[in-house]
Protein backbone atom coordinates (compact mmCIF):
# COMPACT_ATOMS: atom_id res chain seq x y z
CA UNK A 1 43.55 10.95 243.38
CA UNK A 2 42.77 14.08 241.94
CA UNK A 3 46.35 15.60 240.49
CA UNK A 4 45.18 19.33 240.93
CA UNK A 5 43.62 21.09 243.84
CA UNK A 6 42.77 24.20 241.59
CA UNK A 7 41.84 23.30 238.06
CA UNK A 8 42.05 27.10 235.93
CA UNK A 9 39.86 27.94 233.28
CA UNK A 10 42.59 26.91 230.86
CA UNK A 11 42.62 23.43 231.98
CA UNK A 12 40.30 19.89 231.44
CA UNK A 13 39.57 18.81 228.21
CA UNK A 14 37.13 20.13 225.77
CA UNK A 15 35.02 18.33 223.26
CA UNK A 16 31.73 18.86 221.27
CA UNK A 17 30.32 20.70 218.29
CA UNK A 18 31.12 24.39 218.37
CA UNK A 19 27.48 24.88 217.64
CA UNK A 20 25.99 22.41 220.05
CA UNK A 21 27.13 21.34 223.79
CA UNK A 22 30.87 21.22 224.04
CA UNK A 23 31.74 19.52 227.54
CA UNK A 24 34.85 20.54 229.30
CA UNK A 25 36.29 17.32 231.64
CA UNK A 26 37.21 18.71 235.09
CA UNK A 27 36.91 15.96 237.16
CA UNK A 28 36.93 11.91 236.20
CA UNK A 29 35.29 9.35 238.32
CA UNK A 30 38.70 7.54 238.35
CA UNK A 31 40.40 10.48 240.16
CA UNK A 32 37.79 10.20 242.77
CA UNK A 33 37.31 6.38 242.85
CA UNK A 34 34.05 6.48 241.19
CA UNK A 35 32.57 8.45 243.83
CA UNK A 36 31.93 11.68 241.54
CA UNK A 37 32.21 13.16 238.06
CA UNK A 38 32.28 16.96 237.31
CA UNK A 39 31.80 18.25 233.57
CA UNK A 40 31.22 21.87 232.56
CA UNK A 41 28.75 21.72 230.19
CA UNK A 42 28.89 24.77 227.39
CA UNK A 43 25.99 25.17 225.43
CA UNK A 44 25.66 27.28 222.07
CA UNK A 45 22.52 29.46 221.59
CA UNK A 46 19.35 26.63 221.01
CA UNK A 47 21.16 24.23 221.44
CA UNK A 48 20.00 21.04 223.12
CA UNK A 49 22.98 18.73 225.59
CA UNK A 50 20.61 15.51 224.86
CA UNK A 51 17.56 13.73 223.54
CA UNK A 52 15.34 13.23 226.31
CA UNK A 53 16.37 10.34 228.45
CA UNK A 54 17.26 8.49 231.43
CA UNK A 55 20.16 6.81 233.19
CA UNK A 56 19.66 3.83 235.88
CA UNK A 57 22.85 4.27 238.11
CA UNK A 58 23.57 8.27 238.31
CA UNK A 59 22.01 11.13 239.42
CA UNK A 60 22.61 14.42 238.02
CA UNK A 61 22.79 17.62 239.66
CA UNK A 62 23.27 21.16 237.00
CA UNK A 63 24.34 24.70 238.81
CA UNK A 64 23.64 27.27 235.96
CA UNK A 65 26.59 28.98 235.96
CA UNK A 66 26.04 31.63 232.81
CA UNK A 67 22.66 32.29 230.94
CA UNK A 68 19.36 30.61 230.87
CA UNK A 69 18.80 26.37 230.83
CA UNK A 70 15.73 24.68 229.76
CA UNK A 71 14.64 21.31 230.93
CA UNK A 72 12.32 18.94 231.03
CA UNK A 73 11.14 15.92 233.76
CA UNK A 74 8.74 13.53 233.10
CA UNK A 75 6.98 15.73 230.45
CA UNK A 76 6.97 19.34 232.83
CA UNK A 77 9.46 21.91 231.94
CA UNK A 78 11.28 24.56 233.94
CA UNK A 79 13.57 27.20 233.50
CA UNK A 80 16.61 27.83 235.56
CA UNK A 81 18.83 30.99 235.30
CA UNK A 82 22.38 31.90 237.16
CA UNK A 83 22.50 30.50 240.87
CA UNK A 84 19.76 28.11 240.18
CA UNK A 85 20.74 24.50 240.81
CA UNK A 86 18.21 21.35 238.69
CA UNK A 87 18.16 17.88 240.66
CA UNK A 88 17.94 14.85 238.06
CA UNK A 89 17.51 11.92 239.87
CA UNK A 90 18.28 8.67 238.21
CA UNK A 91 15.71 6.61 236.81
CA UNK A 92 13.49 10.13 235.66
CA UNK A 93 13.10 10.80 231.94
CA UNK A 94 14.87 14.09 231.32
CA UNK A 95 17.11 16.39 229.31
CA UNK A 96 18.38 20.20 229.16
CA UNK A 97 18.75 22.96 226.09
CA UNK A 98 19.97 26.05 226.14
CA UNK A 99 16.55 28.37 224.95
CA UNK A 100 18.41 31.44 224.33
CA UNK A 101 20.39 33.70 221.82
CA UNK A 102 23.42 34.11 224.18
CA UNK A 103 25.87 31.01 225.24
CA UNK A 104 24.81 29.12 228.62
CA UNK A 105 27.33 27.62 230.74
CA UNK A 106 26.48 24.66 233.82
CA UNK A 107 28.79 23.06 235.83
CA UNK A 108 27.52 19.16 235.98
CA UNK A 109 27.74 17.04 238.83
CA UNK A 110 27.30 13.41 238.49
CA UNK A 111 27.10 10.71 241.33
CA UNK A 112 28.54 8.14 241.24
CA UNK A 113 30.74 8.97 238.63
CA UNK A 114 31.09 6.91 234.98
CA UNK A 115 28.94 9.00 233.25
CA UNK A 116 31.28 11.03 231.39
CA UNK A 117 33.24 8.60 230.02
CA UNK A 118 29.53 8.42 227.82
CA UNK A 119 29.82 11.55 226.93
CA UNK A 120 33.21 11.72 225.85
CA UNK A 121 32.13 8.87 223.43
CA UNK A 122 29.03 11.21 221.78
CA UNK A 123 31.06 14.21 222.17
CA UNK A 124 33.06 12.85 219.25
CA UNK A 125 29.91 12.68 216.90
CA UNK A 126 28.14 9.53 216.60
CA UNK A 127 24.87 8.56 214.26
CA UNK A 128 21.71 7.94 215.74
CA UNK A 129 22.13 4.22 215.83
CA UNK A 130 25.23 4.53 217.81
CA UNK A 131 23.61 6.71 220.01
CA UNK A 132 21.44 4.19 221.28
CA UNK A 133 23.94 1.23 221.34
CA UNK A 134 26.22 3.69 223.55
CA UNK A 135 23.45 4.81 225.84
CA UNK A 136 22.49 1.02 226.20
CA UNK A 137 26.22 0.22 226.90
CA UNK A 138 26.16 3.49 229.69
CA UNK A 139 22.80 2.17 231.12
CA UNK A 140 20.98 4.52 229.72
CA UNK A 141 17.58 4.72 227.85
CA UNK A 142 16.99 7.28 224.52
CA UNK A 143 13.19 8.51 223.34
CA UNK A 144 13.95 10.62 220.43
CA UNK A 145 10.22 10.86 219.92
CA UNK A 146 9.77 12.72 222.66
CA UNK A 147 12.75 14.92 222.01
CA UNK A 148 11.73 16.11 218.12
CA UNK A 149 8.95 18.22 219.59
CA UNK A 150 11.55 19.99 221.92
CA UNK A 151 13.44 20.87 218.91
CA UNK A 152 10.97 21.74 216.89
CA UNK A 153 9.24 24.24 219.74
CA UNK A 154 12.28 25.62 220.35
CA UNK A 155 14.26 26.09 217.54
CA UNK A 156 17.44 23.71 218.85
CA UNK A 157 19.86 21.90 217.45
CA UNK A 158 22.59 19.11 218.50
CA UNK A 159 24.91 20.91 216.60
CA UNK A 160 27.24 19.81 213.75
CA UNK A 161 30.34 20.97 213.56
CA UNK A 162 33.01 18.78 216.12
CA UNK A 163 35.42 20.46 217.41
CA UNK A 164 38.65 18.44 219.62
């Protein structure tokens, strides 16, 4: 049961490096009996949410809310800006970065729900290693080779500094 029928911009959780992708929790898939998850994703100027991946059991839908969003399927990349809306089916190797100078805000929705309790987990910093073992735990698959010429084209970063 969700507890709150309006949730204000005050409210849900916030985690994440200051200079990265900070991820505010507005919806859990235990207050909607797995059904759905909804995270606001906040990304910092180059910043990227993600090494380029893919999950098994969710798909991923991203409504740019504020700014521009990079992404990338299967090796083609698009651009979204405000009102735009990025379908990321499961099974699809993907991520997202934020190309700009100027913040970027998405609102993320995730079917069936689960997926956040990942990133909650990396959200909190973890070391490559850990990375992998959670993304293995969360069904998930990691190619950091593919992701270190994303970074290096465009200038990102995953961000250091944690903030809770």
């Amino acid at each position: 049961m969700i507890p709150n029928r309006v949730i204000r911009p005050s409210q849900g959780e916030i985690l994440g490096p200051i200079d990265g992708v900070r991820d505010r929790f507005l919806i859990d898939s235990h207050q909607t009996e797995g059904r759905l998850a909804v995270v606001e994703h906040l990304l910092a100027p180059r910043s990227i949410a993600a090494p380029v991946h893919r999950h098994h059991l969710e798909d991923e839908f991203t409504f740019v809310i504020e700014g521009k969003l990079g992404a990338i399927f299967d090796g083609v990349e698009v651009f979204a800006e405000p009102g735009d809306l990025i379908l990321k089916p499961r099974g699809e190797w993907h991520t997202f970065w934020n190309p700009s100078d100027k913040p970027t805000r998405v609102l993320e929705l995730i079917t069936p729900g689960g997926l956040e309790d990942f990133f909650r987990k990396i959200d909190l910093g973890v070391t490559d290693e850990e990375l992998e073992r959670l993304a293995a735990a969360a069904q998930c698959d990691v190619d950091m080779a593919q992701t270190g010429p994303l970074l290096e084209k465009y200038g990102l970063t995953f961000g250091r500094e944690v903030a809770h």
